[in-house]
C-alpha atoms as a PDB file:
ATOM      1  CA  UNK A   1      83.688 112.367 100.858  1.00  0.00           C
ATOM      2  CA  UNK A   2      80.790 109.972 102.241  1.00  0.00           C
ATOM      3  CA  UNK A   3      80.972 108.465 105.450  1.00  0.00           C
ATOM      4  CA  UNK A   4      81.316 104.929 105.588  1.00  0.00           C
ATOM      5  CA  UNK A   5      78.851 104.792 108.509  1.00  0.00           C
ATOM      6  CA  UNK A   6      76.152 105.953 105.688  1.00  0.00           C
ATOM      7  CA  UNK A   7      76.840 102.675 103.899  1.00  0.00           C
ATOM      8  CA  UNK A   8      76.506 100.329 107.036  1.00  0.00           C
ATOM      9  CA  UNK A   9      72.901  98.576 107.112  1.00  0.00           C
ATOM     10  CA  UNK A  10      70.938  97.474 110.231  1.00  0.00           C
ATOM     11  CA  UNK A  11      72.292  94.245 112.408  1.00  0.00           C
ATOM     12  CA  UNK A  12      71.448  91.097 110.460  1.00  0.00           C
ATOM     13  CA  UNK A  13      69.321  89.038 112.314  1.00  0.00           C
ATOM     14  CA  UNK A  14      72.286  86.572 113.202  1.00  0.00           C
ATOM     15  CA  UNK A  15      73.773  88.858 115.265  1.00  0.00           C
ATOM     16  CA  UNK A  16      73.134  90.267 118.511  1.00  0.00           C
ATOM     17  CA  UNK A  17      72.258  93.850 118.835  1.00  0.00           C
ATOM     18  CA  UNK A  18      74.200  96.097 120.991  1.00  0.00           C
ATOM     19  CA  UNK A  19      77.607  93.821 120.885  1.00  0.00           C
ATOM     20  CA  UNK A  20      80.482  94.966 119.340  1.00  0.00           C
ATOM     21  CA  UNK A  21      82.774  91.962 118.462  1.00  0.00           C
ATOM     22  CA  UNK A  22      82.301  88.120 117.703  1.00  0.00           C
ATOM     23  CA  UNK A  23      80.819  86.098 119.303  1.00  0.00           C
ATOM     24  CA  UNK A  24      80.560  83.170 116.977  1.00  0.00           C
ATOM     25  CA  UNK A  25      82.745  82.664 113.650  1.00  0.00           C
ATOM     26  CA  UNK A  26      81.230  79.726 111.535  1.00  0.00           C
ATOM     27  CA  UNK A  27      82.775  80.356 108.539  1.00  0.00           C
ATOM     28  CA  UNK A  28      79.039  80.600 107.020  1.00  0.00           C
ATOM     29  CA  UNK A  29      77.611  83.042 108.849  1.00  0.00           C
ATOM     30  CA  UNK A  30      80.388  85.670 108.255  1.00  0.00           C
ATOM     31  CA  UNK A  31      80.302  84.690 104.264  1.00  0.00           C
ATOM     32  CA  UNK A  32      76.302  86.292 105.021  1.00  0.00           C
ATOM     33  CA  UNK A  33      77.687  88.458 106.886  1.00  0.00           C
ATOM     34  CA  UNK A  34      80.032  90.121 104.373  1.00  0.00           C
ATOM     35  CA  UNK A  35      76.970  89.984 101.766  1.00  0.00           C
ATOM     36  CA  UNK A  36      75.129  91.875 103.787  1.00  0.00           C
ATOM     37  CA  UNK A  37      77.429  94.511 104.560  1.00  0.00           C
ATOM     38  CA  UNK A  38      78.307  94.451 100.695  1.00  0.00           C
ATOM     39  CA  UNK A  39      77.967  98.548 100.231  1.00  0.00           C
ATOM     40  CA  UNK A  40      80.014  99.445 102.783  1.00  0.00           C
ATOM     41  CA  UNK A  41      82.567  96.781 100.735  1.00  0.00           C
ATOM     42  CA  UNK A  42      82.541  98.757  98.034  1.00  0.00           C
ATOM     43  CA  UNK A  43      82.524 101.666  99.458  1.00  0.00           C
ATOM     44  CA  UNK A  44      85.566 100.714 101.470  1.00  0.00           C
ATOM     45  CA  UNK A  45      87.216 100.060  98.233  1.00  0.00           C
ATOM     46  CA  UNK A  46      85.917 102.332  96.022  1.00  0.00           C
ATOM     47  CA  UNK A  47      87.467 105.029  99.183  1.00  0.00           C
ATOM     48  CA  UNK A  48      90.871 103.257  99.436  1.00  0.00           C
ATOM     49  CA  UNK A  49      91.640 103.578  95.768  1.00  0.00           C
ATOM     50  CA  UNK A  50      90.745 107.410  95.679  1.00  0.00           C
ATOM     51  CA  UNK A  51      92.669 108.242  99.179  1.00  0.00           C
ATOM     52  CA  UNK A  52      96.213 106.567  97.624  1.00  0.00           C
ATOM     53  CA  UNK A  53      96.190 109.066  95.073  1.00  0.00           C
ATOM     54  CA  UNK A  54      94.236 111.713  95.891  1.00  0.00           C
ATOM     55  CA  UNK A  55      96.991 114.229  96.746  1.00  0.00           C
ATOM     56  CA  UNK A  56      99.678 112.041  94.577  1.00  0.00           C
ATOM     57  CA  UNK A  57     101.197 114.402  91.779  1.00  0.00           C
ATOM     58  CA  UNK A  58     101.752 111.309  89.670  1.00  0.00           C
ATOM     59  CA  UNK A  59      98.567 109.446  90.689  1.00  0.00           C
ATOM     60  CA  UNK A  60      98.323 106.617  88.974  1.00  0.00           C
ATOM     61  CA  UNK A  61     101.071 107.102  87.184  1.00  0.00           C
ATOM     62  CA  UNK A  62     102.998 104.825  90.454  1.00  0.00           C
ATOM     63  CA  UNK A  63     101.307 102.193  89.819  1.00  0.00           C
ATOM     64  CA  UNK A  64     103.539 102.083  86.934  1.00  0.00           C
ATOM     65  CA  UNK A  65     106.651 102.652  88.445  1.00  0.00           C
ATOM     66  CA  UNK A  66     106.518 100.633  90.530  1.00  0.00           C
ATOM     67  CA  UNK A  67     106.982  97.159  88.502  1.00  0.00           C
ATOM     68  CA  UNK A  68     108.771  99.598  85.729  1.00  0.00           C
ATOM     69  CA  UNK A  69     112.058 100.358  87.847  1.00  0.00           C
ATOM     70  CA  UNK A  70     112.687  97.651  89.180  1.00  0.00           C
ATOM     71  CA  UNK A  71     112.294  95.406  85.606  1.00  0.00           C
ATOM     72  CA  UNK A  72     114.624  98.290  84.768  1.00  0.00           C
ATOM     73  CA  UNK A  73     117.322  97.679  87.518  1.00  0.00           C
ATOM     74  CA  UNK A  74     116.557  93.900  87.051  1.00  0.00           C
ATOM     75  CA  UNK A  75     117.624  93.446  83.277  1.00  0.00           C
ATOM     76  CA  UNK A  76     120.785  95.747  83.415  1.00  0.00           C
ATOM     77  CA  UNK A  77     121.916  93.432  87.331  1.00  0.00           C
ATOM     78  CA  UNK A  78     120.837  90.242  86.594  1.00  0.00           C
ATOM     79  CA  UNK A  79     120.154  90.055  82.657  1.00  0.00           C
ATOM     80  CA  UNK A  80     123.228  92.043  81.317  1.00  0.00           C
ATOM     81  CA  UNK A  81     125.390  91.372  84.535  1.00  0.00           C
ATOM     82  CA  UNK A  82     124.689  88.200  85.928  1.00  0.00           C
ATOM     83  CA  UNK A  83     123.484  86.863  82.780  1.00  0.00           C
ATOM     84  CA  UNK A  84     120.861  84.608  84.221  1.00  0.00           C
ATOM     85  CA  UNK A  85     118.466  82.225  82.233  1.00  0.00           C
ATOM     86  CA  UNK A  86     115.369  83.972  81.310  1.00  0.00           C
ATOM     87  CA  UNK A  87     113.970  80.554  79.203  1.00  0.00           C
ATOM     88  CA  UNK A  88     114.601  82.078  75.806  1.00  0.00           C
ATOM     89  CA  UNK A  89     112.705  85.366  76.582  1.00  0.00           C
ATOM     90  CA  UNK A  90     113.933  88.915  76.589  1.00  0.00           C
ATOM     91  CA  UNK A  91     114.938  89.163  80.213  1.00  0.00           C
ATOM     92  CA  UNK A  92     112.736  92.741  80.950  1.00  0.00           C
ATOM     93  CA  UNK A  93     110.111  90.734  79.149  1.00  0.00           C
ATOM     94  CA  UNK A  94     110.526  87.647  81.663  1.00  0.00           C
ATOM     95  CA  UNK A  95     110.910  90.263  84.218  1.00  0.00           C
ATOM     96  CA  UNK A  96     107.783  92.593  84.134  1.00  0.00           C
ATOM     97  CA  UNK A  97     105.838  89.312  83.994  1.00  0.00           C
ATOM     98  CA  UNK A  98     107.077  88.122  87.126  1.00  0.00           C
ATOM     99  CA  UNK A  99     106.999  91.415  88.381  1.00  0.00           C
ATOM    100  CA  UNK A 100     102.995  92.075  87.449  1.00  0.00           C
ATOM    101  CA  UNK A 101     101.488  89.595  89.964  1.00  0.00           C
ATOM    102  CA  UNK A 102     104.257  90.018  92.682  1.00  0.00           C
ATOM    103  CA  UNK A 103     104.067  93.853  93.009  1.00  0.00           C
ATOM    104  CA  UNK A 104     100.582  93.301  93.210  1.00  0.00           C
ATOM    105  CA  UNK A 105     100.706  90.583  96.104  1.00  0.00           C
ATOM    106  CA  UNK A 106     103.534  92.209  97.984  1.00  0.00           C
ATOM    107  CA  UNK A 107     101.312  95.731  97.949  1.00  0.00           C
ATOM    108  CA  UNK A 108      98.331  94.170  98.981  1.00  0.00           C
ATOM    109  CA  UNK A 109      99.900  92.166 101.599  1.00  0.00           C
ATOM    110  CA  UNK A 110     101.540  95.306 102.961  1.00  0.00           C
ATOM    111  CA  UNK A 111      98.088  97.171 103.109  1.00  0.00           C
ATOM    112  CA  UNK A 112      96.276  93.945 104.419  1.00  0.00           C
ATOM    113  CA  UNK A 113      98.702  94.058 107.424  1.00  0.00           C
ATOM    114  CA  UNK A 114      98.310  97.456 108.804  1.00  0.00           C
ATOM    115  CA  UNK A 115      94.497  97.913 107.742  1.00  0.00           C
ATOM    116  CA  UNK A 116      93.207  96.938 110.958  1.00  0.00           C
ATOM    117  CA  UNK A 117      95.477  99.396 112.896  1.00  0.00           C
ATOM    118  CA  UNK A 118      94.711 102.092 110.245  1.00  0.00           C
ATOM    119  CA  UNK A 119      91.033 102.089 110.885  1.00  0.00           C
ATOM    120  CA  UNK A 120      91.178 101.526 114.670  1.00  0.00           C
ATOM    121  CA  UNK A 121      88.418 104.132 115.212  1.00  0.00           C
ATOM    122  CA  UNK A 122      85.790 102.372 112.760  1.00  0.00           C
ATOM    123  CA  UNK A 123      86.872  99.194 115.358  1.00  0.00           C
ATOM    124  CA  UNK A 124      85.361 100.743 118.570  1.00  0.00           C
ATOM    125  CA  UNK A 125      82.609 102.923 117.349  1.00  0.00           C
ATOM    126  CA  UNK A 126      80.690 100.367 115.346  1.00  0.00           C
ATOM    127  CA  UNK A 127      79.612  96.559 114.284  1.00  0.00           C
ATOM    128  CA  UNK A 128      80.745  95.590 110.342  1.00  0.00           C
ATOM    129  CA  UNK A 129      82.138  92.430 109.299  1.00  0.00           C
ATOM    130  CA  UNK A 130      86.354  93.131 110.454  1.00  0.00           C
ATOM    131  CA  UNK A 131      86.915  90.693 107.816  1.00  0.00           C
ATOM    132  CA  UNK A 132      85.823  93.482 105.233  1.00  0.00           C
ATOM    133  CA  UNK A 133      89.132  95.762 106.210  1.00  0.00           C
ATOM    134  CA  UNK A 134      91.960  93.576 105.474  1.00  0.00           C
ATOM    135  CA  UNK A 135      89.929  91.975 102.248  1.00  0.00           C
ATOM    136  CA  UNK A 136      89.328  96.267 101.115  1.00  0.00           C
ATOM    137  CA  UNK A 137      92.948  96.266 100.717  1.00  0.00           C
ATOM    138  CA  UNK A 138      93.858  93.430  98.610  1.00  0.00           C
ATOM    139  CA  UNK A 139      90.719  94.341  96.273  1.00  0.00           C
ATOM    140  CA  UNK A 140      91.878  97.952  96.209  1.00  0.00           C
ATOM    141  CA  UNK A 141      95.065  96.790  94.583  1.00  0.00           C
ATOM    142  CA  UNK A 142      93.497  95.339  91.651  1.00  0.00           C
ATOM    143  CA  UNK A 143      93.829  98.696  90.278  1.00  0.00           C
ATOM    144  CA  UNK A 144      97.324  98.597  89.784  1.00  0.00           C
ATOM    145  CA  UNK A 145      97.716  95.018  88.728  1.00  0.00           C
ATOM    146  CA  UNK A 146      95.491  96.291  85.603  1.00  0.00           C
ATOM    147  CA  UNK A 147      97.142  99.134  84.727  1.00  0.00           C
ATOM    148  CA  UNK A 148     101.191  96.904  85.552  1.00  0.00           C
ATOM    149  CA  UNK A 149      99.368  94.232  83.075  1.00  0.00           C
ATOM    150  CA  UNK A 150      98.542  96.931  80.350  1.00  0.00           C
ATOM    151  CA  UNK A 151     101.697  97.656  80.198  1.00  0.00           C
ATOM    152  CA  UNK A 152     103.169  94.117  80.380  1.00  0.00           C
ATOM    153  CA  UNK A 153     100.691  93.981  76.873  1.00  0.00           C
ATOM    154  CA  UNK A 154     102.501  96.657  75.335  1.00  0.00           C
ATOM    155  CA  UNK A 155     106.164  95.536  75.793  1.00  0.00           C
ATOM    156  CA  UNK A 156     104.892  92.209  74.907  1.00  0.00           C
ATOM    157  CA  UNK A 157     103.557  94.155  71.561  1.00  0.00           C
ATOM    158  CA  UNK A 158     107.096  95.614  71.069  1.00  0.00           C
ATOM    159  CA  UNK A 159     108.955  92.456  71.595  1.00  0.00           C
ATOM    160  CA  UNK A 160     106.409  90.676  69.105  1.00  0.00           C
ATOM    161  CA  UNK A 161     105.294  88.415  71.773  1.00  0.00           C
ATOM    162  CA  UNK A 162     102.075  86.700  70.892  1.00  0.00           C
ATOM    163  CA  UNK A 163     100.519  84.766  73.601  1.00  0.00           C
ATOM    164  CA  UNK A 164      99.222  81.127  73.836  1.00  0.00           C
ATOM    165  CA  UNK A 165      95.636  80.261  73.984  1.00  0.00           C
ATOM    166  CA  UNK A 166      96.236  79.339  77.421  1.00  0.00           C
ATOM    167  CA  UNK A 167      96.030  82.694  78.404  1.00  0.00           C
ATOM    168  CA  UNK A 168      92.851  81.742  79.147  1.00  0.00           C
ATOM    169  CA  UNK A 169      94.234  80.583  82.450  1.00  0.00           C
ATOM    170  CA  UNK A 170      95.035  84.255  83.462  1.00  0.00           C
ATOM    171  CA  UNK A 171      91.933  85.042  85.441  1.00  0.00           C
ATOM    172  CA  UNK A 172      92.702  81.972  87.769  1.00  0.00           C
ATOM    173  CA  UNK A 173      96.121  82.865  88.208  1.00  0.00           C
ATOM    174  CA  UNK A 174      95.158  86.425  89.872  1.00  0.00           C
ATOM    175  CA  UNK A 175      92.493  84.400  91.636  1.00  0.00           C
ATOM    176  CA  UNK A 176      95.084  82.287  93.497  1.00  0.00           C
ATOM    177  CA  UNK A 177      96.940  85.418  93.883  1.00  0.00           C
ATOM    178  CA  UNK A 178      94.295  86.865  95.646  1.00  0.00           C
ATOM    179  CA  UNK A 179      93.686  84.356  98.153  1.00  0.00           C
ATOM    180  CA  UNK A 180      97.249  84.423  98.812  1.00  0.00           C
ATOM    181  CA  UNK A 181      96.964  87.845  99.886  1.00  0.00           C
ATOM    182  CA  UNK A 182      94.066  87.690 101.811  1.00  0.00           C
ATOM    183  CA  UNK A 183      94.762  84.343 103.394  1.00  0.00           C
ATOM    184  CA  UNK A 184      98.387  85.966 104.328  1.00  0.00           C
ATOM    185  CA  UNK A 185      96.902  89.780 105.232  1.00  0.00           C
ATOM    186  CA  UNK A 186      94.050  88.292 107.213  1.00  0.00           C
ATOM    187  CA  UNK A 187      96.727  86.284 109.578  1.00  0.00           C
ATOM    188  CA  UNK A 188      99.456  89.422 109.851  1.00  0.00           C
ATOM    189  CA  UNK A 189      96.785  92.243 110.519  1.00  0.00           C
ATOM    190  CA  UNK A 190      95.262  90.418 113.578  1.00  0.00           C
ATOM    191  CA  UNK A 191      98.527  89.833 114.579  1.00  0.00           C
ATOM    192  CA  UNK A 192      99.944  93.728 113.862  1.00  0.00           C
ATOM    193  CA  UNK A 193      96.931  94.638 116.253  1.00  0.00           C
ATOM    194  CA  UNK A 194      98.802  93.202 119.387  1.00  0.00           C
ATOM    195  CA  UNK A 195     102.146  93.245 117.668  1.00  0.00           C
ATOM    196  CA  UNK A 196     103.044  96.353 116.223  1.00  0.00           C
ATOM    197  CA  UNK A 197     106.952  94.870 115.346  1.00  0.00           C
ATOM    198  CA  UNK A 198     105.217  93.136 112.803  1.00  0.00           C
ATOM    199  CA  UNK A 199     104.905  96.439 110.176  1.00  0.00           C
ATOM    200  CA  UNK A 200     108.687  96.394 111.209  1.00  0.00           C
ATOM    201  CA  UNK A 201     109.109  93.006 110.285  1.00  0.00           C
ATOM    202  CA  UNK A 202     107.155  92.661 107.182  1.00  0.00           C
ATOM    203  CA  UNK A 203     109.218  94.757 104.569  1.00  0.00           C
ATOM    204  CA  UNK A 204     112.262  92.000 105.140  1.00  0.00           C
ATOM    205  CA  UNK A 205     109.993  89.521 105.076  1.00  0.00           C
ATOM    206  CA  UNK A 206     108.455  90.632 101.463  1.00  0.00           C
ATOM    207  CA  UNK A 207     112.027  91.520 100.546  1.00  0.00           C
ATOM    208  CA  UNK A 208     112.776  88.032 101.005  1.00  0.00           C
ATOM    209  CA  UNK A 209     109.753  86.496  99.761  1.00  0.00           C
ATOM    210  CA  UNK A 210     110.703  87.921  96.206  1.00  0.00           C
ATOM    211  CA  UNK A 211     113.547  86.274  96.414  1.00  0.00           C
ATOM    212  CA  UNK A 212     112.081  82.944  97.165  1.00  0.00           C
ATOM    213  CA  UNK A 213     110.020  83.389  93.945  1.00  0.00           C
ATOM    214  CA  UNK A 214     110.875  83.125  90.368  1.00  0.00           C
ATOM    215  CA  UNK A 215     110.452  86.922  89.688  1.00  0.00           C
ATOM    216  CA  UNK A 216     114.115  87.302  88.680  1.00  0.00           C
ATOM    217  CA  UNK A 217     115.208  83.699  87.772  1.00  0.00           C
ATOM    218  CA  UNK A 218     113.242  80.762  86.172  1.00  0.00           C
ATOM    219  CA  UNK A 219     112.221  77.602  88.236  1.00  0.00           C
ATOM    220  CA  UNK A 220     114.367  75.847  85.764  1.00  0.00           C
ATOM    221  CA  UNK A 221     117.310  76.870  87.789  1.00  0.00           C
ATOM    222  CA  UNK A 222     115.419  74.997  90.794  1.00  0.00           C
ATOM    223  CA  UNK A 223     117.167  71.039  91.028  1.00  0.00           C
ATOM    224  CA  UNK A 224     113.996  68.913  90.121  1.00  0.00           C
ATOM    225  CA  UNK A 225     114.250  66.958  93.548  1.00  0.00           C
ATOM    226  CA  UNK A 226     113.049  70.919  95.584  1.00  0.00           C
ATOM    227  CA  UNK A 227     110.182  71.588  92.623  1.00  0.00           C
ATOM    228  CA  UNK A 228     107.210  70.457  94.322  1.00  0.00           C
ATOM    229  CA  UNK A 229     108.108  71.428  97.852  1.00  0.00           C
ATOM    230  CA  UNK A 230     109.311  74.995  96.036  1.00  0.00           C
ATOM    231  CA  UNK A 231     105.446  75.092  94.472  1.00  0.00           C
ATOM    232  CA  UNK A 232     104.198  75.754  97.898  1.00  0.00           C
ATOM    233  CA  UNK A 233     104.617  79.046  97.817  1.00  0.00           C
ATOM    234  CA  UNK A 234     101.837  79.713  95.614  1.00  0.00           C
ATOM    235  CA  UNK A 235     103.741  82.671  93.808  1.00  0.00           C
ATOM    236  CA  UNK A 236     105.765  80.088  91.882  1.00  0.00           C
ATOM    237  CA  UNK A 237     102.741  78.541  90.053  1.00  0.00           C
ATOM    238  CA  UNK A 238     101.133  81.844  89.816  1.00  0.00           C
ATOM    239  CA  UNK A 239     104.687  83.580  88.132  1.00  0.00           C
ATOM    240  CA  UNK A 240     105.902  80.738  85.899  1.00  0.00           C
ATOM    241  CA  UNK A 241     102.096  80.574  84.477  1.00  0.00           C
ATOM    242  CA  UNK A 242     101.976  84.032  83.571  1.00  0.00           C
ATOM    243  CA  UNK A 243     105.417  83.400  81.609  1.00  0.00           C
ATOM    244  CA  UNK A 244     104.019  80.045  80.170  1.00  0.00           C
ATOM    245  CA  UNK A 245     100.564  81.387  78.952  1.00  0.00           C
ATOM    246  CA  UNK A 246     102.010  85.030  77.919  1.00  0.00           C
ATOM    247  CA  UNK A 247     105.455  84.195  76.909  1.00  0.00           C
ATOM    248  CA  UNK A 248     105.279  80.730  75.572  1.00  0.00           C
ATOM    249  CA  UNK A 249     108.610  80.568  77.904  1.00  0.00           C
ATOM    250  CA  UNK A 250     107.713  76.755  78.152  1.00  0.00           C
ATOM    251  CA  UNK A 251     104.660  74.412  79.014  1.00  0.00           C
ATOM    252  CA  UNK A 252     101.986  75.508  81.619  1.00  0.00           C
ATOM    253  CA  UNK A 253     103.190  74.171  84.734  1.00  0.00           C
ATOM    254  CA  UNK A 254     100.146  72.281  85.789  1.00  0.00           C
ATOM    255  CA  UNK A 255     101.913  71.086  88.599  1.00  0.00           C
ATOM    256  CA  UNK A 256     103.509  74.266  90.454  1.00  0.00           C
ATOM    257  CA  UNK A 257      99.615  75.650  89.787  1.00  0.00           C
ATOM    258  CA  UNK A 258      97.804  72.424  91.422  1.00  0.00           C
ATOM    259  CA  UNK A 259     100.522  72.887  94.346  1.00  0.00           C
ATOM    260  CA  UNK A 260     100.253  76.796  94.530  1.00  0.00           C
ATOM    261  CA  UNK A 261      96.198  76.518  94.484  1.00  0.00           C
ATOM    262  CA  UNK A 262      96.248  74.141  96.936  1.00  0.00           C
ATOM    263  CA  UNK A 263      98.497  75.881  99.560  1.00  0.00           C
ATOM    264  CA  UNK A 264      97.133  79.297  98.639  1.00  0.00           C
ATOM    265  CA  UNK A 265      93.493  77.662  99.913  1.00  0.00           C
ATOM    266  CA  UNK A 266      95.146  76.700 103.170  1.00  0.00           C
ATOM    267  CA  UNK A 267      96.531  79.604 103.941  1.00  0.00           C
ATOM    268  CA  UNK A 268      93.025  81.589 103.129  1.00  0.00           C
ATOM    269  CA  UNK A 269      91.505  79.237 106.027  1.00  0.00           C
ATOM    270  CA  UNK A 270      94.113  79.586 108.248  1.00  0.00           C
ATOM    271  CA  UNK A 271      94.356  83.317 108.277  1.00  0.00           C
ATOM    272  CA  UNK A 272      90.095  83.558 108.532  1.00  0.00           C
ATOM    273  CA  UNK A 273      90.297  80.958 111.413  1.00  0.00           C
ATOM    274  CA  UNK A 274      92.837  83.212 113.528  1.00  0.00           C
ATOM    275  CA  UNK A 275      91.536  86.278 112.096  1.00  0.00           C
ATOM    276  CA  UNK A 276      88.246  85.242 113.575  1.00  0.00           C
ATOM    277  CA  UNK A 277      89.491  84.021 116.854  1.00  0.00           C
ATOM    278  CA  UNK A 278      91.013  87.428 117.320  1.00  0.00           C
ATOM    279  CA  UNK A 279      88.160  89.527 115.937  1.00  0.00           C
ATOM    280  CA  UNK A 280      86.117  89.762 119.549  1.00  0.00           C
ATOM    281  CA  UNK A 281      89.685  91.843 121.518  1.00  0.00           C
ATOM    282  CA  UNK A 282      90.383  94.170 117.952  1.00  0.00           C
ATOM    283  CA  UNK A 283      88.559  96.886 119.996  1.00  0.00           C
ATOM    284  CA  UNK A 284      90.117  96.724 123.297  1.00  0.00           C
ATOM    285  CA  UNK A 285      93.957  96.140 121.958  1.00  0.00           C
ATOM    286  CA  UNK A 286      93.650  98.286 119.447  1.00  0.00           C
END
């Protein structure tokens, strides 16, 4: 395999030569700075995807699996057990799609986290972008979101399920799905660098998250008077339009969207403000 040193350019001309680290972090400058060091991007990606299931006997084949059992375990608890609402849908039809975009964010976010610590030698050897090692991680997943969503299609096909023409909409919702992540992985992999508890920490704190999303209930189970503060988590917009535009499960929540996209923005500039902040002691903690 290529060394990602191969794919590293000369120091733009906005940054000083012979300093490892950052020492300024207008948001504008490292947006040139990541399209400068776009090979070693892709490379980055391109190498992230191959290592996961390189020596994997299944390979991709987890990347099914992985939204598969639990929409399995999911129907039989909570759709033959529990008996809870699935708005009219066939509950591992209402499942998978709320499973699709969350196994997605939750395996993005847990890459995103521990990137930094992962590739701790790239950190004191050489100058890149750090932004570009928690971002390689949420883009790597995108993988496995197309391959959960092509099979979402197909139980859709055996089910009958035709979507709306709002599935237009689709692209956007993995768009605010993918700011989530990065916003979120950007914030917890600076902070895993001088807080290892956090890769502790994080799997009850994804375990959790699910929970606090529609992925096995409908927000129509949510008393009107908590919708809008529950459409901050921008999951809920994200989950419940994926239902609305693939499983005509009700009317595109335009609200819970315009909430989620909002929030999901924040929380993209607050993890690349701190990120930043942090980027100039990633070499010496780590």
């Amino acid at each position: 395999m290529e060394s990602a040193s191969s794919y590293i350019p000369e120091v733009p001309p906005f940054r000083q030569s012979g300093v490892i680290g950052a020492e300024g972090w207008r948001l504008s400058s490292k947006v040139s700075e990541l399209w400068h060091y776009r090979e070693l991007f892709y490379f980055l990606v391109w190498r992230d995807v191959k290592v996961r299931y390189a020596q994997s006997i299944l390979g991709i084949g987890w990347a099914m699996i992985q939204p598969l059992v639990p929409m399995i375990l999911f129907t039989i608890i909570f759709g033959r057990v529990a008996k809870i609402s699935s708005d009219g849908v066939p509950y591992a039809l209402f499942s998978l799609a709320g499973l699709v975009p969350w196994t997605y964010f939750s395996n993005a976010l847990n890459d995103a986290s521990g990137s930094l610590v992962k590739e701790v030698a790239m950190l004191s050897k050489i100058y890149f972008p750090r932004l570009i090692i928690p971002l390689t991680s949420v883009l790597g997943r995108l993988i496995d979101l197309a391959i959960s969503f092509v099979m979402l299609i197909v139980l859709m096909a055996w089910y009958q399920t035709v979507p709306t023409l709002w599935v237009v909409l689709l692209p956007l919702l993995v768009l605010i799905t993918i700011v989530t992540a990065s916003g979120l992985g950007m914030w917890l992999s600076a902070l895993a660098v001088q807080y290892r508890d956090v890769r502790y920490a994080l799997p009850f704190a994804v375990q959790f998250l699910m929970y606090a999303a529609p992925v096995v209930y409908p927000v129509s189970l949510i008393p009107a008077s908590f919708r809008y503060f529950y459409a901050i988590n921008p999951l809920v917009g994200v989950i419940e339009g994926f239902r609305a535009t693939l499983l005509r499960s009700g009317p595109v929540p335009w609200d819970l969207i315009g909430i989620g996209s909002a929030s999901a923005m924040l929380m993209l500039w607050f993890g690349t403000v701190y990120f930043l902040e942090k980027e100039p002691v990633f070499a010496d903690v780590a």
